[in-house]
PDB file of N, CA and C in Angstrom:
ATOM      1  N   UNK A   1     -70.250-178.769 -44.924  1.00  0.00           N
ATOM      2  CA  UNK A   1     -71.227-179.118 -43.894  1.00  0.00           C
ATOM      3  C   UNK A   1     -71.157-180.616 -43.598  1.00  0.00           C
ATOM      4  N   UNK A   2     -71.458-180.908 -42.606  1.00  0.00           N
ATOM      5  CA  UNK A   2     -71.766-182.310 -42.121  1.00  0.00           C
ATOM      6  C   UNK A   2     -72.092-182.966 -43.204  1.00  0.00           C
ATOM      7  N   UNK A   3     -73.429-182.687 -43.707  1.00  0.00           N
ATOM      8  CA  UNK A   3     -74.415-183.498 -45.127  1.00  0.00           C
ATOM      9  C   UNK A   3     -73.419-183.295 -46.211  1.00  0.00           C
ATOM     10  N   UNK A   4     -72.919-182.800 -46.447  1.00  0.00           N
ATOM     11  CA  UNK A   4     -71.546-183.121 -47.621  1.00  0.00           C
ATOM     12  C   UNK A   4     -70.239-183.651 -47.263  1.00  0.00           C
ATOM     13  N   UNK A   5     -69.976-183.640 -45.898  1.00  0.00           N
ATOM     14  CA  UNK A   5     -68.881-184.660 -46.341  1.00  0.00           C
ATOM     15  C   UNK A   5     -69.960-186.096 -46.010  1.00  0.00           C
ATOM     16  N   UNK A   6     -70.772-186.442 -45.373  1.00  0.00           N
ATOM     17  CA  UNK A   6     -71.549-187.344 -45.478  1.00  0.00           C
ATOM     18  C   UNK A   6     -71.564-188.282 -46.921  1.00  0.00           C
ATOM     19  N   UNK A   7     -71.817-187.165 -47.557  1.00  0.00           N
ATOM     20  CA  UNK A   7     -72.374-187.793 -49.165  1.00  0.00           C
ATOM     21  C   UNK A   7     -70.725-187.797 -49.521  1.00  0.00           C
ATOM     22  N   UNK A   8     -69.985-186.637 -49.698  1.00  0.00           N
ATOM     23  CA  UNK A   8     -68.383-187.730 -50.368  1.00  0.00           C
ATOM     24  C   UNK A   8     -67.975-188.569 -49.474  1.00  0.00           C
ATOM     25  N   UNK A   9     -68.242-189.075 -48.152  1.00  0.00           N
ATOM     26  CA  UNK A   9     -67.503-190.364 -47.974  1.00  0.00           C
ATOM     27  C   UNK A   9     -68.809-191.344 -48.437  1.00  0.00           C
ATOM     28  N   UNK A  10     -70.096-190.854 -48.272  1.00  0.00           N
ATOM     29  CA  UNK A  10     -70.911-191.855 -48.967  1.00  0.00           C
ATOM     30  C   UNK A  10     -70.396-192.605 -50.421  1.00  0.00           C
ATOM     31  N   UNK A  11     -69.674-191.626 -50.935  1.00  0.00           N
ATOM     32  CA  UNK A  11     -69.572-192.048 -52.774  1.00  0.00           C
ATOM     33  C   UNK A  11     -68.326-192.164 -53.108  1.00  0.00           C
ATOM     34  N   UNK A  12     -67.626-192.395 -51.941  1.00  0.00           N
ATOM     35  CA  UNK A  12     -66.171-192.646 -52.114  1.00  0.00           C
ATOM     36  C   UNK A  12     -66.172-194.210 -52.139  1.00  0.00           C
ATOM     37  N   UNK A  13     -64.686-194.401 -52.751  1.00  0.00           N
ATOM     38  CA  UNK A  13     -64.805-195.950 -52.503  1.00  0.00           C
ATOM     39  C   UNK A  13     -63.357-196.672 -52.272  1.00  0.00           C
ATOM     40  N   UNK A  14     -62.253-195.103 -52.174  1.00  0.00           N
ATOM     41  CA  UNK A  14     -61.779-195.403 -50.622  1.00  0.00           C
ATOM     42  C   UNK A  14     -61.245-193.591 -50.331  1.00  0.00           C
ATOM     43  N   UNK A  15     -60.716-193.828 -49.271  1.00  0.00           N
ATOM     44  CA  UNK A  15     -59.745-192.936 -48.980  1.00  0.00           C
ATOM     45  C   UNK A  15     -58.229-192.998 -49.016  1.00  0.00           C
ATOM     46  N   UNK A  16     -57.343-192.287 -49.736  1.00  0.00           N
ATOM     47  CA  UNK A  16     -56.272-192.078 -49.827  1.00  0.00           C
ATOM     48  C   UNK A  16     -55.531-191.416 -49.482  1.00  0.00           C
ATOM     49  N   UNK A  17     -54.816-190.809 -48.506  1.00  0.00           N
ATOM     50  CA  UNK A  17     -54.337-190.068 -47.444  1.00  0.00           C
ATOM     51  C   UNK A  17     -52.745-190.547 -47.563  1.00  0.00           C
ATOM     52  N   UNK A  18     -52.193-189.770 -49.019  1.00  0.00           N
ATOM     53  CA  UNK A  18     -50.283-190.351 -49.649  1.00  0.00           C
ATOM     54  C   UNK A  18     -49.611-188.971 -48.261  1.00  0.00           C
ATOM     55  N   UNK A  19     -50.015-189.226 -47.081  1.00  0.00           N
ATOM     56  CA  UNK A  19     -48.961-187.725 -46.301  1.00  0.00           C
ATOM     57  C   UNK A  19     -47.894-187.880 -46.333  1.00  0.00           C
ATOM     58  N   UNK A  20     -47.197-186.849 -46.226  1.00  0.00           N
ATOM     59  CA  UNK A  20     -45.757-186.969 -46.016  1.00  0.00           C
ATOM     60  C   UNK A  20     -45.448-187.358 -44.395  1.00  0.00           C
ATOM     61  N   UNK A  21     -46.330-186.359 -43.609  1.00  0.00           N
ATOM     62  CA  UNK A  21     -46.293-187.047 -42.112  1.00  0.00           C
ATOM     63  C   UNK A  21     -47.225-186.811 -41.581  1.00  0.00           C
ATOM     64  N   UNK A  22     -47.816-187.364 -40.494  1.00  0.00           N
ATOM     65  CA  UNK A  22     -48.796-187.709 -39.733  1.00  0.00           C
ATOM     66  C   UNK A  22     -48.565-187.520 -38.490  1.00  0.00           C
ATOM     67  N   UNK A  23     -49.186-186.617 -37.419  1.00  0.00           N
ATOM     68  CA  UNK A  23     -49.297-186.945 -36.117  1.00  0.00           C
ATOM     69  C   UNK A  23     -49.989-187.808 -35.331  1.00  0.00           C
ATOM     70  N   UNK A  24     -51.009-187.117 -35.806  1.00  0.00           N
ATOM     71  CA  UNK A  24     -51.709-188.921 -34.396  1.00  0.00           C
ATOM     72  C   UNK A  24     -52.954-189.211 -35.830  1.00  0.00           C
ATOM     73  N   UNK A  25     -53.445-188.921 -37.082  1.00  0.00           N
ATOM     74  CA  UNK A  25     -54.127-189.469 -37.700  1.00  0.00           C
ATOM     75  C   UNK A  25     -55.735-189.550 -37.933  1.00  0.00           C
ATOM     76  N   UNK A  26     -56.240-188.405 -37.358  1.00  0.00           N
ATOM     77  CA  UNK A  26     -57.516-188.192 -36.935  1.00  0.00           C
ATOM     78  C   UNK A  26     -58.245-188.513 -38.197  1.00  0.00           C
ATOM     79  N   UNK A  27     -58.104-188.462 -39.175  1.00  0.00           N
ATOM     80  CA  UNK A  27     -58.490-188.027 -41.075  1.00  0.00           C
ATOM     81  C   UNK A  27     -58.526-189.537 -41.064  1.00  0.00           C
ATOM     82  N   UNK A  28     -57.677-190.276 -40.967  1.00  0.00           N
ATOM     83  CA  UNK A  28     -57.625-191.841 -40.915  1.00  0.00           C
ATOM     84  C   UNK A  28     -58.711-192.563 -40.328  1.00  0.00           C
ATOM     85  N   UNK A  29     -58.310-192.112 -39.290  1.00  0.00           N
ATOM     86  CA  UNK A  29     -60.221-192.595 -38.057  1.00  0.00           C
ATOM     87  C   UNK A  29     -61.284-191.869 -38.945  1.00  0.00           C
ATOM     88  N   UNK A  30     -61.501-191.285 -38.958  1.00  0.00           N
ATOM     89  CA  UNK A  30     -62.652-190.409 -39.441  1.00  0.00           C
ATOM     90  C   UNK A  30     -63.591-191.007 -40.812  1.00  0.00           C
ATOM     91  N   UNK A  31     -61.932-191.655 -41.667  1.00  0.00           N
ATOM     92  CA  UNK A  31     -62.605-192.274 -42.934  1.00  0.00           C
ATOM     93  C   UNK A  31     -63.029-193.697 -42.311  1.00  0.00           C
ATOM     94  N   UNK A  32     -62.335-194.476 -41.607  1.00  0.00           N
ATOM     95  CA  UNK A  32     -62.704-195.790 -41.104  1.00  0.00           C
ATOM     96  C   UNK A  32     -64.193-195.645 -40.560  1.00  0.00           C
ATOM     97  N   UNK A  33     -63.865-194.410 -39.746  1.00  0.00           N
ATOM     98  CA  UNK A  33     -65.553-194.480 -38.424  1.00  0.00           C
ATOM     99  C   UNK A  33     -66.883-194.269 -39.942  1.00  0.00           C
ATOM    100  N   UNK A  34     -66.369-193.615 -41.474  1.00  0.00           N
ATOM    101  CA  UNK A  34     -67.405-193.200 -42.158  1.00  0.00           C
ATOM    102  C   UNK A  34     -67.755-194.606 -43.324  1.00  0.00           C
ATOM    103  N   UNK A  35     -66.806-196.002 -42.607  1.00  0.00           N
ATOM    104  CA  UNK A  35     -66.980-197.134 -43.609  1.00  0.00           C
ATOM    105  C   UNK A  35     -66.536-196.578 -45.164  1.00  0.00           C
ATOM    106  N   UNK A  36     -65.398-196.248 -45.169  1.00  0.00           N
ATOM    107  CA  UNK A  36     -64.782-196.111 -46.243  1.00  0.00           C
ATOM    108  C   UNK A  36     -63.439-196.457 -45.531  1.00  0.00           C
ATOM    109  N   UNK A  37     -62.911-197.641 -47.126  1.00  0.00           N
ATOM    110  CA  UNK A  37     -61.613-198.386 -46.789  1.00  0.00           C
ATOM    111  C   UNK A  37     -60.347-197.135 -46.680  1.00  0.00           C
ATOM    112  N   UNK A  38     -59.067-197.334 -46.017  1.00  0.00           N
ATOM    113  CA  UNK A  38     -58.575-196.323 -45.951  1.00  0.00           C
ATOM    114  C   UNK A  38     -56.722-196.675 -46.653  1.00  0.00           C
ATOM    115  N   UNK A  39     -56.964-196.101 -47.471  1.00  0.00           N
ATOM    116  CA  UNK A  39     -54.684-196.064 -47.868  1.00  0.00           C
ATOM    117  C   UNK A  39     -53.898-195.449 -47.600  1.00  0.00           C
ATOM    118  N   UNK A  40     -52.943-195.451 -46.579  1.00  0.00           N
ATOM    119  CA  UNK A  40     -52.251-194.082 -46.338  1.00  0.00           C
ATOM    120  C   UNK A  40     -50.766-194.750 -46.549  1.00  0.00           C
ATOM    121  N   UNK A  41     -49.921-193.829 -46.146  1.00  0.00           N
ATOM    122  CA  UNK A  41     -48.145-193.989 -46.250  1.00  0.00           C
ATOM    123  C   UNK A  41     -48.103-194.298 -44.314  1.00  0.00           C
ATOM    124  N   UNK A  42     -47.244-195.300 -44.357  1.00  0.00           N
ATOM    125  CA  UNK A  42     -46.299-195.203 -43.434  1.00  0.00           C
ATOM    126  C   UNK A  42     -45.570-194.311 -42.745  1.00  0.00           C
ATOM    127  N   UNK A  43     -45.951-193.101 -42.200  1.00  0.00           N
ATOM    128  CA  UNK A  43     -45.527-191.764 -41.990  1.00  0.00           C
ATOM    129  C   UNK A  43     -45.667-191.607 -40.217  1.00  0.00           C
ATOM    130  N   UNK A  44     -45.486-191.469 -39.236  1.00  0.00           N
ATOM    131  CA  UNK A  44     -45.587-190.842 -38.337  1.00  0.00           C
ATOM    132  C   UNK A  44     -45.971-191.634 -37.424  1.00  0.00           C
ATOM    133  N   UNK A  45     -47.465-191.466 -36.713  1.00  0.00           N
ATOM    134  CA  UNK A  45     -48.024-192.630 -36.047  1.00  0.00           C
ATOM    135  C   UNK A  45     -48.924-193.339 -36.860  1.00  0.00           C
ATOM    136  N   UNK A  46     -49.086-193.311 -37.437  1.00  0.00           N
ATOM    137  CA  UNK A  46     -50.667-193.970 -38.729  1.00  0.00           C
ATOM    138  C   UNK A  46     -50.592-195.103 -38.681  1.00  0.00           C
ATOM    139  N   UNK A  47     -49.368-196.438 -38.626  1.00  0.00           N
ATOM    140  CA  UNK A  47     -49.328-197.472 -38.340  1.00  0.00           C
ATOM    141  C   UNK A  47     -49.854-197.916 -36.882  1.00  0.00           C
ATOM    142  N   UNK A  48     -49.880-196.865 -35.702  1.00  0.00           N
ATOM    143  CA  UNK A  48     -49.860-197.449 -34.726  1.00  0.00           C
ATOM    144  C   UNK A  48     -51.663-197.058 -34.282  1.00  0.00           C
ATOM    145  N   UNK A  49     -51.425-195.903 -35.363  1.00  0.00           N
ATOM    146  CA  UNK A  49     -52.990-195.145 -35.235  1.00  0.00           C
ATOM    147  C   UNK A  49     -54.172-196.855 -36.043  1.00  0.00           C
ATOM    148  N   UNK A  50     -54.068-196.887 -37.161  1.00  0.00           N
ATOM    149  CA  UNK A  50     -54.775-197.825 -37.840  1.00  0.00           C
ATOM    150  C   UNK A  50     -54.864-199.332 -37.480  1.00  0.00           C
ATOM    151  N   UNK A  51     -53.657-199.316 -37.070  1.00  0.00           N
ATOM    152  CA  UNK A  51     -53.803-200.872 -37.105  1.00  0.00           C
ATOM    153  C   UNK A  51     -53.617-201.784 -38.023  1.00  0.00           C
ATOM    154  N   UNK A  52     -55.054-202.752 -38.056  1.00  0.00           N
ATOM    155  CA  UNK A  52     -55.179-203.681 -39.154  1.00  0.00           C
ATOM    156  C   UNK A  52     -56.265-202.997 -39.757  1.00  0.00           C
ATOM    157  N   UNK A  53     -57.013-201.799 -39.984  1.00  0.00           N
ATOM    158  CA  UNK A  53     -58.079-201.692 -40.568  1.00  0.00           C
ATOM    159  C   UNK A  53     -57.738-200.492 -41.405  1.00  0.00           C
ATOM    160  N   UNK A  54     -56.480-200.455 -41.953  1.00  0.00           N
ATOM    161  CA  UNK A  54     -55.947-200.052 -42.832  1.00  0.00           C
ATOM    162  C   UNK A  54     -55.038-200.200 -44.477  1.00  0.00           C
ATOM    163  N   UNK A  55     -54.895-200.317 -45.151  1.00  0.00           N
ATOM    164  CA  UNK A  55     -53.795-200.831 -46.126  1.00  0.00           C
ATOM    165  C   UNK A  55     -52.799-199.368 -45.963  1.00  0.00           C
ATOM    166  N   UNK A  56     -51.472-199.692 -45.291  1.00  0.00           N
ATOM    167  CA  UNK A  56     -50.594-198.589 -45.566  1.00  0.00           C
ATOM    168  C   UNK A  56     -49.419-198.750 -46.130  1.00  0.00           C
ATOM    169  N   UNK A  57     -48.668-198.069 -47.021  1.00  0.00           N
ATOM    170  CA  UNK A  57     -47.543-198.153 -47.462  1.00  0.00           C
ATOM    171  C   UNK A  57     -46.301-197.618 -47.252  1.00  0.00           C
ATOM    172  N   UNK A  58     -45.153-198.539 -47.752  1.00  0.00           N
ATOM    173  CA  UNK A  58     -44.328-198.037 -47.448  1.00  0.00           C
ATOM    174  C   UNK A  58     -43.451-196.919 -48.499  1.00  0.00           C
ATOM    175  N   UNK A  59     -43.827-197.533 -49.466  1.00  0.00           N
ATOM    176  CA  UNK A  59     -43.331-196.746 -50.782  1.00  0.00           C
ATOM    177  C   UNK A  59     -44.440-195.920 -51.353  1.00  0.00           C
ATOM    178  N   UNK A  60     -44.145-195.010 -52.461  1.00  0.00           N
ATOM    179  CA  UNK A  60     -45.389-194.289 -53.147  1.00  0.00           C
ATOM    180  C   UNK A  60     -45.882-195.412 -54.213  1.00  0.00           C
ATOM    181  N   UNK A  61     -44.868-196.390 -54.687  1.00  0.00           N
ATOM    182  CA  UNK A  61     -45.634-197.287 -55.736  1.00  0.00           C
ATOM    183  C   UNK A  61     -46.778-197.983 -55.590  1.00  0.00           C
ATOM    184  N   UNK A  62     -45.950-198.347 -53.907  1.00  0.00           N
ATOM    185  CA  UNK A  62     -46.755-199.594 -52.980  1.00  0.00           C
ATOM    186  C   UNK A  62     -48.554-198.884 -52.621  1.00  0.00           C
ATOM    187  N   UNK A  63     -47.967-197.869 -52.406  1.00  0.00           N
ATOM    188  CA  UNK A  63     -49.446-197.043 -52.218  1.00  0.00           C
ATOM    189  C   UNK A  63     -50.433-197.136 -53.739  1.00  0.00           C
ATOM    190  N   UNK A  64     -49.689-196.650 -54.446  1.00  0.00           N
ATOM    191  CA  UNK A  64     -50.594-196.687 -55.857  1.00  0.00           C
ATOM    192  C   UNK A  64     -51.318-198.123 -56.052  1.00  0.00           C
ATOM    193  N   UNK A  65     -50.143-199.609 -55.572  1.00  0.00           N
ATOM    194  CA  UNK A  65     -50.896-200.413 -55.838  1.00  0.00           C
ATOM    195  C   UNK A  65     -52.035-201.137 -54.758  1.00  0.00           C
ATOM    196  N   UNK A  66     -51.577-200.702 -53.510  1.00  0.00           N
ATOM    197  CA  UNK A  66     -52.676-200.990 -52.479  1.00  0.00           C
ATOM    198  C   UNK A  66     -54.029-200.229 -52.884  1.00  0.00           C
ATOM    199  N   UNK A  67     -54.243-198.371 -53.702  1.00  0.00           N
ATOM    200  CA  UNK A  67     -54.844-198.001 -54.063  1.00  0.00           C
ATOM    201  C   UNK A  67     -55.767-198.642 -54.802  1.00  0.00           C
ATOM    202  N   UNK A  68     -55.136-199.188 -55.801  1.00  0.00           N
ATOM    203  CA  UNK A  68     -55.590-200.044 -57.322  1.00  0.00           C
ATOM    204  C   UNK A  68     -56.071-201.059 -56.913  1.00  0.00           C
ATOM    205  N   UNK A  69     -55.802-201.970 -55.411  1.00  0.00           N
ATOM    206  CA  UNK A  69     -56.459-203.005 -55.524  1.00  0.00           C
ATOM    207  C   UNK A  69     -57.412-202.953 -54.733  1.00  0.00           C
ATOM    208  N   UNK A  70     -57.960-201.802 -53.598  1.00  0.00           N
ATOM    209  CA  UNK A  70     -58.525-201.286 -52.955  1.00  0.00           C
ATOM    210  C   UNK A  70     -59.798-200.845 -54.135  1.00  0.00           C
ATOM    211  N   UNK A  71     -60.112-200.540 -54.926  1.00  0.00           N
ATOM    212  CA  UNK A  71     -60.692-199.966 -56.031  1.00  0.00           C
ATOM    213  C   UNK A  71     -61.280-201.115 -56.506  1.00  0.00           C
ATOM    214  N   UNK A  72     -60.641-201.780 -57.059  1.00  0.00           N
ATOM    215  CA  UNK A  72     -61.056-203.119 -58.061  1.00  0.00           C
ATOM    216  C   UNK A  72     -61.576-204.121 -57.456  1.00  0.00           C
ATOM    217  N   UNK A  73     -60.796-204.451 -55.523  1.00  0.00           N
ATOM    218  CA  UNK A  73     -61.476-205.954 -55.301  1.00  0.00           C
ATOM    219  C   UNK A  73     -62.523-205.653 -54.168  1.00  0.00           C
ATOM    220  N   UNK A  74     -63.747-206.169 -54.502  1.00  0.00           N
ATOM    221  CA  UNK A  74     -64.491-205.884 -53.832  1.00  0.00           C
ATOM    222  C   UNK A  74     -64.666-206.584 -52.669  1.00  0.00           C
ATOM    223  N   UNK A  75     -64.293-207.248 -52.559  1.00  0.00           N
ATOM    224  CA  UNK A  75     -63.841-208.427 -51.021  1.00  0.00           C
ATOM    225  C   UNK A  75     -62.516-207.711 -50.500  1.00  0.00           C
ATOM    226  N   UNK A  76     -61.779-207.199 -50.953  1.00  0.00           N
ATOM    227  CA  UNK A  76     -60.857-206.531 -50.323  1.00  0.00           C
ATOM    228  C   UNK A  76     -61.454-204.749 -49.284  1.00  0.00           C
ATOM    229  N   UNK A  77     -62.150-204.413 -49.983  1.00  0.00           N
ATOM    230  CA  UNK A  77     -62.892-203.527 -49.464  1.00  0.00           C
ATOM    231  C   UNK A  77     -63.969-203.941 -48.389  1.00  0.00           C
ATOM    232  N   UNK A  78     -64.335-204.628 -48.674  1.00  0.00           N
ATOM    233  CA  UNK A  78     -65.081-204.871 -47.438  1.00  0.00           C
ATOM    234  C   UNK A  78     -64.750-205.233 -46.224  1.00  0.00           C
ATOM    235  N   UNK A  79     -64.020-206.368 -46.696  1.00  0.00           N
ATOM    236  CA  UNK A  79     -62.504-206.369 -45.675  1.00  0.00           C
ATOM    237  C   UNK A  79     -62.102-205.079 -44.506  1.00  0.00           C
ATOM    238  N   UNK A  80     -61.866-204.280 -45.497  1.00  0.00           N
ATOM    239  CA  UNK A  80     -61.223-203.202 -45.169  1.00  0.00           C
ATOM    240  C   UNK A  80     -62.263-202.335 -44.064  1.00  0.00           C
ATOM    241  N   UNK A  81     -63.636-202.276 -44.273  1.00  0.00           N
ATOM    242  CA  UNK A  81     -64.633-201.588 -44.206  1.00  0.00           C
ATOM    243  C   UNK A  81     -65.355-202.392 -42.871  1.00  0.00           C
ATOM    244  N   UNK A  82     -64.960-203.329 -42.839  1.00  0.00           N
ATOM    245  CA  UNK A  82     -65.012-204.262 -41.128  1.00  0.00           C
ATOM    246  C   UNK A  82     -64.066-203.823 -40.550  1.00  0.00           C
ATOM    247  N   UNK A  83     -62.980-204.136 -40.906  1.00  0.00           N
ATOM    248  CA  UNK A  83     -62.036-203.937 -40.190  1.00  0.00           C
ATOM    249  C   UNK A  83     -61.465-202.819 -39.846  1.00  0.00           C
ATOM    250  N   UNK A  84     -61.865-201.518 -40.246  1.00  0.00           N
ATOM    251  CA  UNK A  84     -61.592-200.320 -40.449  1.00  0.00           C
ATOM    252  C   UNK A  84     -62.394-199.890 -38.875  1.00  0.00           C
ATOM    253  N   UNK A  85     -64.444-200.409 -38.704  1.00  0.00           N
ATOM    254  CA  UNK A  85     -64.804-200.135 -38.055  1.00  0.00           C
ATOM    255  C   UNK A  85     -64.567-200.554 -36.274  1.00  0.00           C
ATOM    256  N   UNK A  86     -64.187-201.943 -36.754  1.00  0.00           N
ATOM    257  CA  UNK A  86     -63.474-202.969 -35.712  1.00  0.00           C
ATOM    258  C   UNK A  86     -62.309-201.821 -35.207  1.00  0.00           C
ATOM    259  N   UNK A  87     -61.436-201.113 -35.571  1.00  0.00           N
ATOM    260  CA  UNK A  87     -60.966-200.781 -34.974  1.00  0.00           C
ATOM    261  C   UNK A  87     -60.659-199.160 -34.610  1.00  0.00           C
ATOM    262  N   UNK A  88     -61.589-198.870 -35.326  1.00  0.00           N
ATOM    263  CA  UNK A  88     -62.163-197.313 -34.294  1.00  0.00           C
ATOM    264  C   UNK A  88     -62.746-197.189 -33.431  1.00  0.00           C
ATOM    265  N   UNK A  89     -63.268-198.899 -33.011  1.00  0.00           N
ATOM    266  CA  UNK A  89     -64.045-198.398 -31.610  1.00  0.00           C
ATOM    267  C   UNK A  89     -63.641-198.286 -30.671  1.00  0.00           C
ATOM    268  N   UNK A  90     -61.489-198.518 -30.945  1.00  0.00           N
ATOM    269  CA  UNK A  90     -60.886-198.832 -29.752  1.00  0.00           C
ATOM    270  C   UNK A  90     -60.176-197.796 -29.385  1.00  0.00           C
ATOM    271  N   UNK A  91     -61.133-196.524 -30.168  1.00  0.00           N
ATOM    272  CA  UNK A  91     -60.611-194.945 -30.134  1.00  0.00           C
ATOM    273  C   UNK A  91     -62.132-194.462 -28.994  1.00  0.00           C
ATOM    274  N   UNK A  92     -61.909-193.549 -28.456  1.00  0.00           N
ATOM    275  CA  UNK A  92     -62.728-192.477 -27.774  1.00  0.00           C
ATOM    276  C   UNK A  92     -62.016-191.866 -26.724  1.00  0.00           C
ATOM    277  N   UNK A  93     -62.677-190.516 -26.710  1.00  0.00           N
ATOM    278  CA  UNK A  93     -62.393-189.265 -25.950  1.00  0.00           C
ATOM    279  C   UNK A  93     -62.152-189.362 -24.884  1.00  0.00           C
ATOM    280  N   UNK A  94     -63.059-190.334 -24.316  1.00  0.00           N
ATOM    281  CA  UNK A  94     -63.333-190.679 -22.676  1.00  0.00           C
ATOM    282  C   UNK A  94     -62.008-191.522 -22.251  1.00  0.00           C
ATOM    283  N   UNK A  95     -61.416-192.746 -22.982  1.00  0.00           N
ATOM    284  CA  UNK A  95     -60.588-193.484 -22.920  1.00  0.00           C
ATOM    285  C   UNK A  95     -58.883-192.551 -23.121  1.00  0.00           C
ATOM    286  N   UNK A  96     -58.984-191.339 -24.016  1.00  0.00           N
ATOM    287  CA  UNK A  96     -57.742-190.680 -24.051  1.00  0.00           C
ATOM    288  C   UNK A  96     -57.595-189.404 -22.781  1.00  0.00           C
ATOM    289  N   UNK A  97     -59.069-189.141 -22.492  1.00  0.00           N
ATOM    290  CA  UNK A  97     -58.964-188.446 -21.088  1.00  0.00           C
ATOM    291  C   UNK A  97     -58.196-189.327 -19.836  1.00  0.00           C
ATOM    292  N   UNK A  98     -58.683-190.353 -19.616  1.00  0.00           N
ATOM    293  CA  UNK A  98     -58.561-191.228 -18.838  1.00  0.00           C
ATOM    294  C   UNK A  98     -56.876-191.638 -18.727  1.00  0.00           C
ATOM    295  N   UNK A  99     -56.250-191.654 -20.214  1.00  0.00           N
ATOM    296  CA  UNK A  99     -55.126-192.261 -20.456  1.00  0.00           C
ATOM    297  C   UNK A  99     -54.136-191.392 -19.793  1.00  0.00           C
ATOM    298  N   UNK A 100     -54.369-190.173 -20.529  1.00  0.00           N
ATOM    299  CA  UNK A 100     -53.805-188.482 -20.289  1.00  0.00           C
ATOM    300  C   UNK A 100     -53.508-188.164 -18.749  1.00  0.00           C
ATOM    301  N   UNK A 101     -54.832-188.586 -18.268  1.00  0.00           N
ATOM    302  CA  UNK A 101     -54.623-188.127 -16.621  1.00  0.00           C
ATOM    303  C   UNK A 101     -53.900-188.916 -15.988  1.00  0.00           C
ATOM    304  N   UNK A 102     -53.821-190.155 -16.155  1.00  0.00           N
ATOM    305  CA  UNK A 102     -53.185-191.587 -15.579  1.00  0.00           C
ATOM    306  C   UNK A 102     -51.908-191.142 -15.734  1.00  0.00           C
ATOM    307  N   UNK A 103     -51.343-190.560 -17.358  1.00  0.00           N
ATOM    308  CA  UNK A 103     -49.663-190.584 -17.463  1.00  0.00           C
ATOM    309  C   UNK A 103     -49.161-189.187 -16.698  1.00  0.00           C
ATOM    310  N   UNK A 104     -50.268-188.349 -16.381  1.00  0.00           N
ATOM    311  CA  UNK A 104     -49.613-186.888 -15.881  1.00  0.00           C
ATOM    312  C   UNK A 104     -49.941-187.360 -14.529  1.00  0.00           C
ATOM    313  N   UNK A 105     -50.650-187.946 -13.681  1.00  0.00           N
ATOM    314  CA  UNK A 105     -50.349-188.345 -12.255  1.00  0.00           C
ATOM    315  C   UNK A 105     -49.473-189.344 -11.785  1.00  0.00           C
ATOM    316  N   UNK A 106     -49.101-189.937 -12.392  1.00  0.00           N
ATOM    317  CA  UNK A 106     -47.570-190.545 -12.536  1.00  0.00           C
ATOM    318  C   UNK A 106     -46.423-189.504 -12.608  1.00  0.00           C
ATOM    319  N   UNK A 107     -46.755-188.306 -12.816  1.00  0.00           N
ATOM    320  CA  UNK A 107     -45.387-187.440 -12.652  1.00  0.00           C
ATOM    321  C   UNK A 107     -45.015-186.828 -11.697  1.00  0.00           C
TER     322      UNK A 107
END
């Protein structure tokens, strides 16, 4: 239900999302829009999806340690948790309708 994932991203303290691949990253936004820092792999679009309000990796180590320091520094998280929100706002429905119709009336 809504009220439970509410409360696990409430009591999370980050999200880790190791995919193998990614299409456009919705799970990514979703943890940013819920102020939880987000770690994912370098996979698909997720770099182009996140931005800067992400820590992503390129390796599985690199992930473990962006994980680990995501966990431990608490200025790094917060960090993350601005910047995460900073840039989901430059996501909405209205703006990908808009985009969608623009590139198919160009055809």
């Amino acid at each position: 239900s809504d009220a439970e994932l509410a409360g696990l991203y409430g009591a999370a303290r980050a999200l880790a999302l190791p995919t193998r691949y990614e299409g456009f990253g919705f799970n990514f936004l979703e943890g940013m829009a819920r102020g939880v820092p987000v770690v994912g792999m370098n996979r698909g679009s997720v770099s182009e999806v996140v931005g800067d309000g992400a820590l992503i990796a390129e390796t599985e180590n690199e992930f473990s340690k962006m994980l680990n320091d995501v966990i431990s520094n608490e200025e790094l998280r917060l960090s993350l948790i601005i910047r995460g929100a900073e840039r989901v706002r430059s996501f909405s429905w209205e703006k990908a309708v808009s985009q969608t119709r623009d590139i198919l009336l160009m055809v």
